[in-house]
Structure formats: structure tokens, C-alpha cells
PDB file of N, CA and C in Angstrom:
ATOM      1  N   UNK A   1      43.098  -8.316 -10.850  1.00  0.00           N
ATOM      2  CA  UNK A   1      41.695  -8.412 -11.180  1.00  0.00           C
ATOM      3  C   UNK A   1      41.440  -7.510 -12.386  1.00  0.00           C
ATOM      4  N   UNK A   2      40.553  -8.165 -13.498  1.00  0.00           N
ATOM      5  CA  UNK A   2      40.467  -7.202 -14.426  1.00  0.00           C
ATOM      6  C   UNK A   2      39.017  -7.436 -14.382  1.00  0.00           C
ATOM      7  N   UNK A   3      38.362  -6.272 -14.461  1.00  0.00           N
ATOM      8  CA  UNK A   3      37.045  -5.935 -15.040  1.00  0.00           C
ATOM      9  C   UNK A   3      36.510  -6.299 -17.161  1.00  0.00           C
ATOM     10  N   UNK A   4      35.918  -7.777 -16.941  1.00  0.00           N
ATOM     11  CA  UNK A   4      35.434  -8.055 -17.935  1.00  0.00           C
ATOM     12  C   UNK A   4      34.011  -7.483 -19.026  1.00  0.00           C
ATOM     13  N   UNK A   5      33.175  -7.245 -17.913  1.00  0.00           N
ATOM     14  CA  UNK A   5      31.951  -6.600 -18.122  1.00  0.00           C
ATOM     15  C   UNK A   5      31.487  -6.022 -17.413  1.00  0.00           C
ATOM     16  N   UNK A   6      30.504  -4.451 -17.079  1.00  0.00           N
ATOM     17  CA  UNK A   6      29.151  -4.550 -16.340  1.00  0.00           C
ATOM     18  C   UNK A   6      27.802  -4.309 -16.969  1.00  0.00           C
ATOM     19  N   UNK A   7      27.058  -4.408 -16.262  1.00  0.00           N
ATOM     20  CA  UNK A   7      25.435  -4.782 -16.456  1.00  0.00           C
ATOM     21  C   UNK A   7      24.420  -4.535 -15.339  1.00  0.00           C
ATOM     22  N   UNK A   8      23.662  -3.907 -16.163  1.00  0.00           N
ATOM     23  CA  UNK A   8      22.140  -3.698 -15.187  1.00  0.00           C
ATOM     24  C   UNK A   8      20.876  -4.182 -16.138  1.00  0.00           C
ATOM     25  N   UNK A   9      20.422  -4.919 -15.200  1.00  0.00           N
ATOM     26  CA  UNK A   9      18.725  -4.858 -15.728  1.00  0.00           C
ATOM     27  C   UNK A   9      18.119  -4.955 -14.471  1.00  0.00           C
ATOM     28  N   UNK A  10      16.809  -4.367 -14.710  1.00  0.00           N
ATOM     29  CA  UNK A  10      16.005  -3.956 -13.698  1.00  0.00           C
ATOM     30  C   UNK A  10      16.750  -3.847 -12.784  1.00  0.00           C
ATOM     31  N   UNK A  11      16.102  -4.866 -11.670  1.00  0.00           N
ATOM     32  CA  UNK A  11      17.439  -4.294  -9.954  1.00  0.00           C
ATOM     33  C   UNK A  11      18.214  -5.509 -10.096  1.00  0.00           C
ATOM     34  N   UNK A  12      19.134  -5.443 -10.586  1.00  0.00           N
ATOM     35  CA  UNK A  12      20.200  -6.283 -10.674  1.00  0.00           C
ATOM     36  C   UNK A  12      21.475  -5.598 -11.768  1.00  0.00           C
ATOM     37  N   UNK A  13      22.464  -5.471 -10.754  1.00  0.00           N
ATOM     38  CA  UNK A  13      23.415  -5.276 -11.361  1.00  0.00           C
ATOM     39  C   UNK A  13      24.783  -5.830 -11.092  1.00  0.00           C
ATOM     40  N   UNK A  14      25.756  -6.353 -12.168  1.00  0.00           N
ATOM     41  CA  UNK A  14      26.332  -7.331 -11.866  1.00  0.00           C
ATOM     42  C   UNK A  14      27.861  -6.720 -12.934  1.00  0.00           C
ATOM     43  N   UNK A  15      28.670  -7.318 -12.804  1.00  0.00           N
ATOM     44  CA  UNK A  15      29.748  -7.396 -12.784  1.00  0.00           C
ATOM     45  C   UNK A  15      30.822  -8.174 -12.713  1.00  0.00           C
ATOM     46  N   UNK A  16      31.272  -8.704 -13.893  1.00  0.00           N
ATOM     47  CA  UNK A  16      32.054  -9.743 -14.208  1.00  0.00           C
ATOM     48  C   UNK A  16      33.880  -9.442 -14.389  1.00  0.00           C
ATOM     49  N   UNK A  17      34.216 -10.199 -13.280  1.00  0.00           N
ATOM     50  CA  UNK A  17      35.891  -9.909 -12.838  1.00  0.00           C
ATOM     51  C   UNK A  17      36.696 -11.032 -14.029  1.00  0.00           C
ATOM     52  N   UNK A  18      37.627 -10.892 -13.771  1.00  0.00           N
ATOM     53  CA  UNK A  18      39.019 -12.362 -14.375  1.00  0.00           C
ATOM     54  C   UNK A  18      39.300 -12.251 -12.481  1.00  0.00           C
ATOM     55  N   UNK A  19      39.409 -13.375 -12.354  1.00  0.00           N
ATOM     56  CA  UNK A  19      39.854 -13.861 -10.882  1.00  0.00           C
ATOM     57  C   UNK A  19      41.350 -14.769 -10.589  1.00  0.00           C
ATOM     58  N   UNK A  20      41.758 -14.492  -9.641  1.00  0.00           N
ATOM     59  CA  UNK A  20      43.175 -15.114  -9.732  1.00  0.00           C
ATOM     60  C   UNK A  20      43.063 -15.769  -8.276  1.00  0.00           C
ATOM     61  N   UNK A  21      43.611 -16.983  -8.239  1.00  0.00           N
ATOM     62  CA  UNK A  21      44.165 -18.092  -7.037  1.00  0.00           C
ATOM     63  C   UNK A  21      44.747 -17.585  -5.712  1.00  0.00           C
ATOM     64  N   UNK A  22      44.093 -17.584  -4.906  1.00  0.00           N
ATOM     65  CA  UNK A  22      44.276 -17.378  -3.522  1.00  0.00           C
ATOM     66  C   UNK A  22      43.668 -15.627  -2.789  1.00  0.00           C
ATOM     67  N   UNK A  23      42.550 -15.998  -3.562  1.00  0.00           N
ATOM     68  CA  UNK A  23      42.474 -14.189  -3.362  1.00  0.00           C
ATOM     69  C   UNK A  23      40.576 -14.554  -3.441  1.00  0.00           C
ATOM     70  N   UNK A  24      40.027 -13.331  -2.497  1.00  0.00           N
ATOM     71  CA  UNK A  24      38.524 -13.627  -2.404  1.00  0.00           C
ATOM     72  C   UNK A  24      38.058 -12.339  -2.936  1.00  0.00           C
ATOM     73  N   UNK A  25      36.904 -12.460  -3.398  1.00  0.00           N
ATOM     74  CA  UNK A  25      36.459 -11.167  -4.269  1.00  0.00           C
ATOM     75  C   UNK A  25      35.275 -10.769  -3.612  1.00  0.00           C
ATOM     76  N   UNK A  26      34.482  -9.617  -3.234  1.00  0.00           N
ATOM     77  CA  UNK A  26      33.287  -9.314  -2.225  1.00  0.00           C
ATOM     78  C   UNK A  26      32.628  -7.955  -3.064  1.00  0.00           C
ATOM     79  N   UNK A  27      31.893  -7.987  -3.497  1.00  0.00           N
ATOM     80  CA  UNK A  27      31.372  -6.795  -4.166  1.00  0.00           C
ATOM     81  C   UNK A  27      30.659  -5.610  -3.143  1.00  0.00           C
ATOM     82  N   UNK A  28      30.644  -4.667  -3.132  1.00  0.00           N
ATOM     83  CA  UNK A  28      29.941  -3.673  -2.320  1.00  0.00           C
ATOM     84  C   UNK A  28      29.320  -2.425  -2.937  1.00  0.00           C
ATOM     85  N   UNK A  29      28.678  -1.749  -1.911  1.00  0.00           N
ATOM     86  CA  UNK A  29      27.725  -0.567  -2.953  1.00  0.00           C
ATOM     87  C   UNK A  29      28.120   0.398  -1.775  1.00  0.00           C
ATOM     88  N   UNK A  30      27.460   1.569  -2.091  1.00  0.00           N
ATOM     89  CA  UNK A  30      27.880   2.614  -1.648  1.00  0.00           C
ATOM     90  C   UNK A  30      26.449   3.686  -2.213  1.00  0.00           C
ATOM     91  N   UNK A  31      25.823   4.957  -1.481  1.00  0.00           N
ATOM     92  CA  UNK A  31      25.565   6.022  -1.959  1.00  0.00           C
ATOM     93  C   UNK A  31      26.479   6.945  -1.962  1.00  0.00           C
ATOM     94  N   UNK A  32      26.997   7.155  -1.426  1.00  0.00           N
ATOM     95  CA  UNK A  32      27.865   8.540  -0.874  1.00  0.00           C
ATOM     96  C   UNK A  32      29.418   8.253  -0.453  1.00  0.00           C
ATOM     97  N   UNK A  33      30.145   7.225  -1.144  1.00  0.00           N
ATOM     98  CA  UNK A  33      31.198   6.843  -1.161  1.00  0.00           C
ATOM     99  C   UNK A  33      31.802   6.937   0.133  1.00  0.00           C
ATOM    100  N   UNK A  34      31.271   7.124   1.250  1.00  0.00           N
ATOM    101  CA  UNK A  34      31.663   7.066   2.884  1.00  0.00           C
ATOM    102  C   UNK A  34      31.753   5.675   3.263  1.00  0.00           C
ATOM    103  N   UNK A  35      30.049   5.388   3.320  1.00  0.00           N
ATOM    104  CA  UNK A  35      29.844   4.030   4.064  1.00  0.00           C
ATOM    105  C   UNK A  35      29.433   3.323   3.124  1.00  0.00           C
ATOM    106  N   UNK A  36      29.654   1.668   3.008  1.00  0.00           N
ATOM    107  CA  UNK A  36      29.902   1.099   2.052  1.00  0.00           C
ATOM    108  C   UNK A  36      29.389  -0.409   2.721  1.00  0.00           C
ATOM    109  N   UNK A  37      28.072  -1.064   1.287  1.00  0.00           N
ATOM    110  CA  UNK A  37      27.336  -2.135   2.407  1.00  0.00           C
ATOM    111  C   UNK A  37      28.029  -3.020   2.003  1.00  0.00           C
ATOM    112  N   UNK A  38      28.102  -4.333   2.257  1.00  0.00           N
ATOM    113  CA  UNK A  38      28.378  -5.764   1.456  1.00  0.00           C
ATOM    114  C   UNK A  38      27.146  -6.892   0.948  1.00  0.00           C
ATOM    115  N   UNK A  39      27.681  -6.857  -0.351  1.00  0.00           N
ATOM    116  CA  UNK A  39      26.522  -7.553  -0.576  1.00  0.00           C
ATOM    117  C   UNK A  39      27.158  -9.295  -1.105  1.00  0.00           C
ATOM    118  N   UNK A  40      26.241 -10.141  -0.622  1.00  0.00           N
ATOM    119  CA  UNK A  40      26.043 -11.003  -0.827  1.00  0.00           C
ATOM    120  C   UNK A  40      27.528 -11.902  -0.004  1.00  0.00           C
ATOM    121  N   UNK A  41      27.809 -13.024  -0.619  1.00  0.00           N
ATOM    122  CA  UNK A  41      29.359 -13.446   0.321  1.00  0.00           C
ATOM    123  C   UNK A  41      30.505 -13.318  -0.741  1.00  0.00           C
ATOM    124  N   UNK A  42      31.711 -13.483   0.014  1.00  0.00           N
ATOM    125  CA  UNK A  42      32.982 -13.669  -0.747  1.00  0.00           C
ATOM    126  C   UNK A  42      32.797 -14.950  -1.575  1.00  0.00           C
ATOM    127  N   UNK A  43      33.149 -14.705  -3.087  1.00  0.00           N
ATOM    128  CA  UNK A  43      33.635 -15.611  -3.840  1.00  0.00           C
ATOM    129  C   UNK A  43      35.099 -15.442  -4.066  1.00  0.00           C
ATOM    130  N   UNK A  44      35.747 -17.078  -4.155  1.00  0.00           N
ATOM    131  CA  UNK A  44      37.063 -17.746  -4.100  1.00  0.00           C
ATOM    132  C   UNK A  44      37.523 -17.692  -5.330  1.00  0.00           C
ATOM    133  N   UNK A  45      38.684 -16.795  -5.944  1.00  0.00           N
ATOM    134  CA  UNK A  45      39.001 -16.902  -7.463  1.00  0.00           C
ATOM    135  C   UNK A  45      40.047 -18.373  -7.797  1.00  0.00           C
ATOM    136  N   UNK A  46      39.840 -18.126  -9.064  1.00  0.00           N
ATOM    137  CA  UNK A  46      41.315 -19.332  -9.718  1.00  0.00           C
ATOM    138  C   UNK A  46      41.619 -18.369 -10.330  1.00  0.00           C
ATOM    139  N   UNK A  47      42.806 -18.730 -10.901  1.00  0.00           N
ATOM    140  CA  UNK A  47      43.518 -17.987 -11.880  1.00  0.00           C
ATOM    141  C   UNK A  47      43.098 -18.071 -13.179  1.00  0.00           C
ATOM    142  N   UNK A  48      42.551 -17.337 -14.133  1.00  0.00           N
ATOM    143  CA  UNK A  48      41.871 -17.513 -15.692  1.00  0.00           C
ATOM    144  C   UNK A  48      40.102 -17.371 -15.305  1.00  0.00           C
ATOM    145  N   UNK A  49      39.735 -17.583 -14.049  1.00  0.00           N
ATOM    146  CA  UNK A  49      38.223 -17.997 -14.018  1.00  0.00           C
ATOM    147  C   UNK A  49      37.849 -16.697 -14.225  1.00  0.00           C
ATOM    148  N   UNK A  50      36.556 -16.303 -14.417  1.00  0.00           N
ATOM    149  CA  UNK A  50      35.640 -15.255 -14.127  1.00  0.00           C
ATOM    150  C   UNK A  50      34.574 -15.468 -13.715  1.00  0.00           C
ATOM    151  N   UNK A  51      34.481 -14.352 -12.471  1.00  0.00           N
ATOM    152  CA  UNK A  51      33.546 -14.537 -11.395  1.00  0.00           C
ATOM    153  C   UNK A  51      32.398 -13.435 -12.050  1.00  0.00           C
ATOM    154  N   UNK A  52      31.227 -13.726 -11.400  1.00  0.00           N
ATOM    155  CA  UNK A  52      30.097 -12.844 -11.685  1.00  0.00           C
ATOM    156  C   UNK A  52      29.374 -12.246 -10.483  1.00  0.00           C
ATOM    157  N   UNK A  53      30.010 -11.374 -10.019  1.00  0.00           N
ATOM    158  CA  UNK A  53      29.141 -10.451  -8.971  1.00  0.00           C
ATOM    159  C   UNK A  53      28.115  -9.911  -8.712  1.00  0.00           C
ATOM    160  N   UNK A  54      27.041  -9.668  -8.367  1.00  0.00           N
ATOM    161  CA  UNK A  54      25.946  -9.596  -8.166  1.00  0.00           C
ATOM    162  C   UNK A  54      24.834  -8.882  -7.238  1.00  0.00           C
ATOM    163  N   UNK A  55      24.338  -7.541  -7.634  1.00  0.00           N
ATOM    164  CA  UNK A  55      23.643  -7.053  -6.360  1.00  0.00           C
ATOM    165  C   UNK A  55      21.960  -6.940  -6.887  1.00  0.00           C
ATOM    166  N   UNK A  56      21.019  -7.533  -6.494  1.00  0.00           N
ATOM    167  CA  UNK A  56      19.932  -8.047  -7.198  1.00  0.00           C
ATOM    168  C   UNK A  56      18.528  -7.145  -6.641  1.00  0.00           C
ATOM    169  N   UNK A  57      19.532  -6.166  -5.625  1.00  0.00           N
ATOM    170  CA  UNK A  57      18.335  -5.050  -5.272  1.00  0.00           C
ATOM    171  C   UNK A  57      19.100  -3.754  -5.098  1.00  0.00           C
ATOM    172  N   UNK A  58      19.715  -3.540  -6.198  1.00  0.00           N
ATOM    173  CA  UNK A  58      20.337  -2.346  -6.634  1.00  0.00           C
ATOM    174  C   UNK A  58      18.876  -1.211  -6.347  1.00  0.00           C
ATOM    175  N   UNK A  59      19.300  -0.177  -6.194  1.00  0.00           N
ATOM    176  CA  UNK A  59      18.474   1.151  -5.860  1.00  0.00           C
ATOM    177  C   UNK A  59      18.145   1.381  -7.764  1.00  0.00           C
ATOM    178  N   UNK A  60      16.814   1.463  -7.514  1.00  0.00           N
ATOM    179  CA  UNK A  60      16.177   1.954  -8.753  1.00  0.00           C
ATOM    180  C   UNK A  60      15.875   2.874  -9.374  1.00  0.00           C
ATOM    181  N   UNK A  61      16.074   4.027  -8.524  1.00  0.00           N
ATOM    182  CA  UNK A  61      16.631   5.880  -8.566  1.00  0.00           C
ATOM    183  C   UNK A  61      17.896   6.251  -7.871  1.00  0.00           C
ATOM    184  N   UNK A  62      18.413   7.294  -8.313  1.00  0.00           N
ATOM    185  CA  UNK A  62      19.065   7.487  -7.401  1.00  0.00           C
ATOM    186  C   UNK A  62      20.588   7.154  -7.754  1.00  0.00           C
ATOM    187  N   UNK A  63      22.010   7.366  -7.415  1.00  0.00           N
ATOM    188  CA  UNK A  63      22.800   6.870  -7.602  1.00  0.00           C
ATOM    189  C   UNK A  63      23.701   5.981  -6.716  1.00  0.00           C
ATOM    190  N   UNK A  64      24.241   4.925  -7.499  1.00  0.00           N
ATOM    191  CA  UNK A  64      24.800   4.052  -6.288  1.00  0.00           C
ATOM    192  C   UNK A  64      26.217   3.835  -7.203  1.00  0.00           C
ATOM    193  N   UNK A  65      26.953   3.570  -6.221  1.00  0.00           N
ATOM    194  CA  UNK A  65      28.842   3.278  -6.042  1.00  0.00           C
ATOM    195  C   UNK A  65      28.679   1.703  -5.870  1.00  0.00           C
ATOM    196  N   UNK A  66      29.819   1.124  -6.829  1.00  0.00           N
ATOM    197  CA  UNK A  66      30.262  -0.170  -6.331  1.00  0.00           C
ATOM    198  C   UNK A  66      31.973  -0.499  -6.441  1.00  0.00           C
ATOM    199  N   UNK A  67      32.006  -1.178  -5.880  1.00  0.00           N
ATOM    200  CA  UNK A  67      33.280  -1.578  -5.899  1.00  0.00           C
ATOM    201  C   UNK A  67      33.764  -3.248  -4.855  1.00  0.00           C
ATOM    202  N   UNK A  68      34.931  -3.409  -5.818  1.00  0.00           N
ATOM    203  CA  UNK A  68      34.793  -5.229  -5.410  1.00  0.00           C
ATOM    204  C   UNK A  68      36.148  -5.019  -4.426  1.00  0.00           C
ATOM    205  N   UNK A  69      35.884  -5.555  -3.120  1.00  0.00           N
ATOM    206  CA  UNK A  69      36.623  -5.817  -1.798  1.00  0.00           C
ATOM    207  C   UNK A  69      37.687  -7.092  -2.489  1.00  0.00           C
ATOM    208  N   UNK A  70      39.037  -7.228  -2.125  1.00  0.00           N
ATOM    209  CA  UNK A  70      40.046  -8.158  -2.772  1.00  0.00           C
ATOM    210  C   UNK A  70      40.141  -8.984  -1.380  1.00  0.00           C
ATOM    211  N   UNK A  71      40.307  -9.829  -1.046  1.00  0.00           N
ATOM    212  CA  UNK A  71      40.798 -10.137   0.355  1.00  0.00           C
ATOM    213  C   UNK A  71      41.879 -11.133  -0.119  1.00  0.00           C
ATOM    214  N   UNK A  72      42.942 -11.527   0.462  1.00  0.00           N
ATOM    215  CA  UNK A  72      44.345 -12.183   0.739  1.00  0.00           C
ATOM    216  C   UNK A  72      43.461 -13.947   0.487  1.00  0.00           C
TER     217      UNK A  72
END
């Protein structure tokens, strides 16, 4: 997985992968790098595609953690 872009506007912040074949991608947030929510569902990669991840009520103060879940 390579990280193509990220981006915020207003509460939305998003994040654009390169995605590869047989593998599911799940974006998540975090305050405090402990507990960690999931947002939205797994998207299905191809190989060459790029996926666009998406959390559309990002915290508007404050700091938040993300990171994209890989699944098999």
C-alpha cells in the first residue's frame, strides 16, 4: 500500500491509497493512539487502483490519529 495523498476540508478528511488485489483496506481514527474507531466499511483493492478513504466527521479541534487497517 502506498500513500498517494492526504486531505482535509472542513470535517472531512480523506486519504488516498494505491491498492493491490486480494487485500481490504479499512481506515480508522484514534485520539490517544490506544483505542481506535472504524470508520465507514472495508474497501476491496485491485492492483494499480486507488482507493479514497474517508472520515466525514473528523473532530474539528483537537487532535486525531488515523491509520488504514490491511485485511488478507
Amino acid at each position: 500500500m502506498t500513500v498517494k495523498q492526504l486531505s482535509k476540508s472542513g470535517a472531512t478528511f480523506s486519504v488516498q491509497i494505491q491498492s493491490y488485489s486480494g487485500h481490504t483496506y479499512q481506515l480508522q481514527r484514534s485520539t490517544d493512539l490506544m483505542s481506535w474507531v472504524t470508520i465507514g466499511t472495508a474497501q476491496s483493492g485491485a492492483t494499480g487502483t486507488v482507493l479514497v478513504l474517508s472520515d466525514t466527521n473528523a473532530p474539528a479541534t483537537g487532535g486525531s490519529f488515523y491509520r488504514i487497517a490491511v485485511g488478507p
